[in-house]
C-alpha atoms as a PDB file:
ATOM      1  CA  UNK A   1     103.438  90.410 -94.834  1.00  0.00           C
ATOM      2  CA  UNK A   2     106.235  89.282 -92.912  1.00  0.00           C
ATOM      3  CA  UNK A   3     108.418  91.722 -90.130  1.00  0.00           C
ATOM      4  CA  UNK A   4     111.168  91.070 -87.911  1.00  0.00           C
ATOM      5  CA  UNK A   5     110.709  92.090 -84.712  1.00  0.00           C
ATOM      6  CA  UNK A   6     111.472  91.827 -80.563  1.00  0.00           C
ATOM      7  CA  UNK A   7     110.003  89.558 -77.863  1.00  0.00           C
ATOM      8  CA  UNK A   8     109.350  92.220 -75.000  1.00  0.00           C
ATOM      9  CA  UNK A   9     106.599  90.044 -73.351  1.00  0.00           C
ATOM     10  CA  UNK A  10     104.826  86.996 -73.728  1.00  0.00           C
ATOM     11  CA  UNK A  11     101.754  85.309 -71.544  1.00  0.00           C
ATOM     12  CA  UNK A  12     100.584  81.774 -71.980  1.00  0.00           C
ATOM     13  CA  UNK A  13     100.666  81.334 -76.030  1.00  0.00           C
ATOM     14  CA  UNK A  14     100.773  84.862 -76.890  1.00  0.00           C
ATOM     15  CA  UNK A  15     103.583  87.326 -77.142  1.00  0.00           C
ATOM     16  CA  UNK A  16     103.899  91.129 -77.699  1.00  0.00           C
ATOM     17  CA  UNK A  17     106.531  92.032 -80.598  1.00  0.00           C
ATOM     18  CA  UNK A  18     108.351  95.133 -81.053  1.00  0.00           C
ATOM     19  CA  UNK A  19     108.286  96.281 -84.500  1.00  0.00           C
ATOM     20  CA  UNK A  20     110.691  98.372 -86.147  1.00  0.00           C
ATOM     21  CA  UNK A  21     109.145 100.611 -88.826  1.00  0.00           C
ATOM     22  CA  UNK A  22     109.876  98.727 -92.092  1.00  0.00           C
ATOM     23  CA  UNK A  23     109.962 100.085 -96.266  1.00  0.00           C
ATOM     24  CA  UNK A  24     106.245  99.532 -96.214  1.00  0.00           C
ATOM     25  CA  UNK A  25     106.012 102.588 -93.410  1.00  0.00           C
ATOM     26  CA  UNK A  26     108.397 104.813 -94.901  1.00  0.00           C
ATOM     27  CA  UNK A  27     105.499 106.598 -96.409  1.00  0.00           C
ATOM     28  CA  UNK A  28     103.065 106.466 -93.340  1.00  0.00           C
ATOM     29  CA  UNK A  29     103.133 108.913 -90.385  1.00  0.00           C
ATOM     30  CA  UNK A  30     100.479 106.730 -88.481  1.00  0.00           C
ATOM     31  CA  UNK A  31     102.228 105.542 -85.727  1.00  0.00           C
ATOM     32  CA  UNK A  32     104.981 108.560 -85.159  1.00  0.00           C
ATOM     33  CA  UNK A  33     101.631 110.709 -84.449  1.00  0.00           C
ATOM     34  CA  UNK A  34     101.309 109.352 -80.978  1.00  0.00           C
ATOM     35  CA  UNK A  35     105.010 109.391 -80.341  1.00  0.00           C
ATOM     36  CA  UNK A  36     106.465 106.170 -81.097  1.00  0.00           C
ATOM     37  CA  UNK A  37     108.748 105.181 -83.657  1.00  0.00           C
ATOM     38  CA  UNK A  38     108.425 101.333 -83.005  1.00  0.00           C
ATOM     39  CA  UNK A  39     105.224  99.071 -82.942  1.00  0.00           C
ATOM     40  CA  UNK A  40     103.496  96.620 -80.796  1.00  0.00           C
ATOM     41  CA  UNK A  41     102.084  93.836 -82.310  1.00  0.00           C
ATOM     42  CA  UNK A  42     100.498  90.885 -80.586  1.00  0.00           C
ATOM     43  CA  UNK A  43     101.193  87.365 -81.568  1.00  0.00           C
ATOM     44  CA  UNK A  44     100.670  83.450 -81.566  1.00  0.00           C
ATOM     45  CA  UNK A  45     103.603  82.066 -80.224  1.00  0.00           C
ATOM     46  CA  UNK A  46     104.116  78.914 -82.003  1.00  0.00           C
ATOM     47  CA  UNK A  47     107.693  78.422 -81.712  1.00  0.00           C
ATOM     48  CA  UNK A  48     108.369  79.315 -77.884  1.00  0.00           C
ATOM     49  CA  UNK A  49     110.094  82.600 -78.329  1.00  0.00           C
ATOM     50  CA  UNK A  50     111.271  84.321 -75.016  1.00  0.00           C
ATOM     51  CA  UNK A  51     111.462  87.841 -73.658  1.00  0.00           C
ATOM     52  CA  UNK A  52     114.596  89.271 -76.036  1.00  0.00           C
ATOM     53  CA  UNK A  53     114.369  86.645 -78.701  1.00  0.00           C
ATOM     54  CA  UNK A  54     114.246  88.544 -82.612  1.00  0.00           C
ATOM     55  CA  UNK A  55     110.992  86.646 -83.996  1.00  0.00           C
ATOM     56  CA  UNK A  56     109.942  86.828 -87.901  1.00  0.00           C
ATOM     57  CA  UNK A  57     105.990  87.376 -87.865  1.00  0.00           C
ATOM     58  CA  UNK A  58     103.594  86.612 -90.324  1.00  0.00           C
ATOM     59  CA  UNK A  59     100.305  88.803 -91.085  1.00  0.00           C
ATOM     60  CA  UNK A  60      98.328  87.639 -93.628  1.00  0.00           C
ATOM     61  CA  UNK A  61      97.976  90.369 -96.322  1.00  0.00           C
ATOM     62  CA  UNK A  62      94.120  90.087 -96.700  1.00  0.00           C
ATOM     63  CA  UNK A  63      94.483  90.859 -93.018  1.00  0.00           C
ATOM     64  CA  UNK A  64      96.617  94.143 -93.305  1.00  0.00           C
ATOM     65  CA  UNK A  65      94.206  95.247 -96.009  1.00  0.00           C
ATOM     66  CA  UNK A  66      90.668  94.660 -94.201  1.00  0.00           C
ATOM     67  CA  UNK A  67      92.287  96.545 -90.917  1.00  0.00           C
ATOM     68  CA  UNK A  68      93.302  99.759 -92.819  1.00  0.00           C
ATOM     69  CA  UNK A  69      90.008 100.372 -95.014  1.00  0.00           C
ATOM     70  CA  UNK A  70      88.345  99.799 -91.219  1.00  0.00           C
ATOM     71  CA  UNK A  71      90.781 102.196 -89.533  1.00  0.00           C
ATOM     72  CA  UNK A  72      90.829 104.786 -92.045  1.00  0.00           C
ATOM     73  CA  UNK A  73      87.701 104.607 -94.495  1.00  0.00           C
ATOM     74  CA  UNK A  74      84.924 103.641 -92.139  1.00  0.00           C
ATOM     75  CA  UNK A  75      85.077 106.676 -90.334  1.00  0.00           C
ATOM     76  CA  UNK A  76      85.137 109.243 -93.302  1.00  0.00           C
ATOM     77  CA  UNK A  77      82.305 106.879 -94.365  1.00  0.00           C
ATOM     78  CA  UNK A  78      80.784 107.919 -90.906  1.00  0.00           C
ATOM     79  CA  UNK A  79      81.105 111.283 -90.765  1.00  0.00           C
ATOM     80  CA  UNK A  80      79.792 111.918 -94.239  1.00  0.00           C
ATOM     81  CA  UNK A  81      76.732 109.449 -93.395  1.00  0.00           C
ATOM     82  CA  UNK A  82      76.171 111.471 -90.321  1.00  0.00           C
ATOM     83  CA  UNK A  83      76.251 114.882 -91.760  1.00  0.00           C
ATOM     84  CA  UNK A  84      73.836 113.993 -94.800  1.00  0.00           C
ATOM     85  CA  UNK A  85      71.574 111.589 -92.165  1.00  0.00           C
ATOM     86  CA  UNK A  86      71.139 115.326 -89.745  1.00  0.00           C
ATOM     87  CA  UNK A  87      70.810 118.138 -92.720  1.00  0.00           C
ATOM     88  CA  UNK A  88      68.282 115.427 -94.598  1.00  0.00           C
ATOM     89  CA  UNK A  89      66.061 114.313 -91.445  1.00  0.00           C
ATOM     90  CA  UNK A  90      66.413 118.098 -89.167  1.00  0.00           C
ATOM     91  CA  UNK A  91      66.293 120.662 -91.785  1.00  0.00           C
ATOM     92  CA  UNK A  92      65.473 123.223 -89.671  1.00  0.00           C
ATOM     93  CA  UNK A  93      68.847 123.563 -88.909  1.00  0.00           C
ATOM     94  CA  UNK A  94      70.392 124.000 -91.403  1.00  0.00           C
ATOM     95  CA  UNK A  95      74.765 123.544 -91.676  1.00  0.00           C
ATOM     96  CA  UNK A  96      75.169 123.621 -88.094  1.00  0.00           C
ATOM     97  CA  UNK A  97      72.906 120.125 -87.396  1.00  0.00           C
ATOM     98  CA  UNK A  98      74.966 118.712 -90.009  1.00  0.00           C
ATOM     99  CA  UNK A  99      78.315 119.283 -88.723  1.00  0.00           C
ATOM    100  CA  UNK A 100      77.101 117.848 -85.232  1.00  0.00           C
ATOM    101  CA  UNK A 101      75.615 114.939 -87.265  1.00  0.00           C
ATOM    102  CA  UNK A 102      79.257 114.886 -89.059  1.00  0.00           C
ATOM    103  CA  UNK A 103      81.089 114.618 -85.185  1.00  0.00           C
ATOM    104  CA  UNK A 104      78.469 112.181 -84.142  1.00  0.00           C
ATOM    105  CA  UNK A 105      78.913 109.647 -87.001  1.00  0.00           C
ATOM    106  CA  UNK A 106      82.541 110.095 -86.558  1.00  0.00           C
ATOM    107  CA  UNK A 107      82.130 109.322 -82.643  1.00  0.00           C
ATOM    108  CA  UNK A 108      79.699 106.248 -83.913  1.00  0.00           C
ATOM    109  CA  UNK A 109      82.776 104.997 -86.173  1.00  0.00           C
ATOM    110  CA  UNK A 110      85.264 105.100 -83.602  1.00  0.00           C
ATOM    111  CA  UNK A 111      83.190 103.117 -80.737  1.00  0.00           C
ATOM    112  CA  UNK A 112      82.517 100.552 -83.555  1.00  0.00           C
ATOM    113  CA  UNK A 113      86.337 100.156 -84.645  1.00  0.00           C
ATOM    114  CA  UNK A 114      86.730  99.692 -80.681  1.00  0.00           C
ATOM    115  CA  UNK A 115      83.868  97.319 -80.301  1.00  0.00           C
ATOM    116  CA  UNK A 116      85.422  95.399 -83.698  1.00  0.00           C
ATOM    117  CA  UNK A 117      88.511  95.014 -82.033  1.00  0.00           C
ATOM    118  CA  UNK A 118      87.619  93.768 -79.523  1.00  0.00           C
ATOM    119  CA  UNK A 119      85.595  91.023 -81.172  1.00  0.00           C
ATOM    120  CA  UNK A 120      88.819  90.406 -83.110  1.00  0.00           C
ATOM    121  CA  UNK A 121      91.407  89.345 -80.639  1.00  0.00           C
ATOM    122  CA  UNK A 122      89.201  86.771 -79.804  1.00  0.00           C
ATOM    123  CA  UNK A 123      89.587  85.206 -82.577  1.00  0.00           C
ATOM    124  CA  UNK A 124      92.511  82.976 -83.318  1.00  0.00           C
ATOM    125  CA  UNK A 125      92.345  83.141 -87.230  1.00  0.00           C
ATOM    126  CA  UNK A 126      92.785  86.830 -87.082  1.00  0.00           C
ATOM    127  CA  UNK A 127      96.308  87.276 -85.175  1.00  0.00           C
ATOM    128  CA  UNK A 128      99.848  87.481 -86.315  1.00  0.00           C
ATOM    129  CA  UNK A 129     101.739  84.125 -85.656  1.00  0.00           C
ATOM    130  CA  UNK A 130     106.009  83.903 -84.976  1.00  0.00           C
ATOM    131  CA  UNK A 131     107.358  82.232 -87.926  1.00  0.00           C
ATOM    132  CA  UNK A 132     110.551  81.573 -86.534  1.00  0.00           C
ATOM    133  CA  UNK A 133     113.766  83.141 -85.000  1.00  0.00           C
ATOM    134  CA  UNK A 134     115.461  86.082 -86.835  1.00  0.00           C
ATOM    135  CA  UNK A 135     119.148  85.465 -86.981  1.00  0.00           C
ATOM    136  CA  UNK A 136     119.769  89.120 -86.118  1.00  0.00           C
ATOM    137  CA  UNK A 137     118.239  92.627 -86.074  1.00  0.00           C
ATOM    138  CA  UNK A 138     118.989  93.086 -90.189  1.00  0.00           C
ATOM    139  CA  UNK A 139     117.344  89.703 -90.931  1.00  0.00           C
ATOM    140  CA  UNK A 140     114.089  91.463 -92.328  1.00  0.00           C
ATOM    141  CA  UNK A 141     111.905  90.172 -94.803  1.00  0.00           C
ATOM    142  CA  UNK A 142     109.805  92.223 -96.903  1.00  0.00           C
END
């Protein structure tokens, strides 16, 4: 998947692009939830881009894929694990333990996703890398 995007920061070999929201978006809400209409990605910065500088960025699609069945399917997965785990192993209960079951799977998924993340930047295989400089803003691929 490649995007065109804005330098706004960069530390060591690392920089933070600005993404607009591209035709692959158009149909996602995602990002506009928590008030933004741009994105922040963090990249390798193989080509020496500076604070300003338009950037083409590469994410490999595999990539892309793997990070929205995490983000969106584990949970559900979660919560539906958690509420059958609670109304099969406290009966007693009845709905009620199952819908705190349902909240605490879905809690569960979340501090995983966090916890995967964070095992993620670590590694270098995973990021985004610069491609190269983007001639100006309209120079998007995709």
């Amino acid at each position: 998947m490649q995007e065109t995007g804005t330098v706004i920061s960069t530390v060591g070999d690392k920089a933070v692009i600005q993404l607009d929201r591209g035709a692959k978006c158009a149909g996602c809400n995602v990002c506009h939830t928590f008030g933004e209409s741009k994105m922040r990605l963090e990249a390798c910065n193989t080509i020496g881009a500076s604070v300003g500088d338009w950037v083409n960025v590469s994410v490999e699609p595999a990539q892309v894929i793997r990070s929205s069945l995490i983000l969106f399917i584990f949970p559900l997965f979660m919560m539906l694990f958690g509420y059958f785990f609670a109304v099969r192993f406290i009966p007693p209960f009845g709905e009620g333990i199952g819908i705190l079951g349902a909240i605490a799977g879905l809690f569960l998924a979340f501090f995983a996703i966090k916890a995967f993340d964070k095992r993620q930047q670590q590694k270098e295989k995973n990021s985004a890398i610069i491609t190269d400089f983007a001639q100006t803003h309209n120079d998007k691929k995709g």
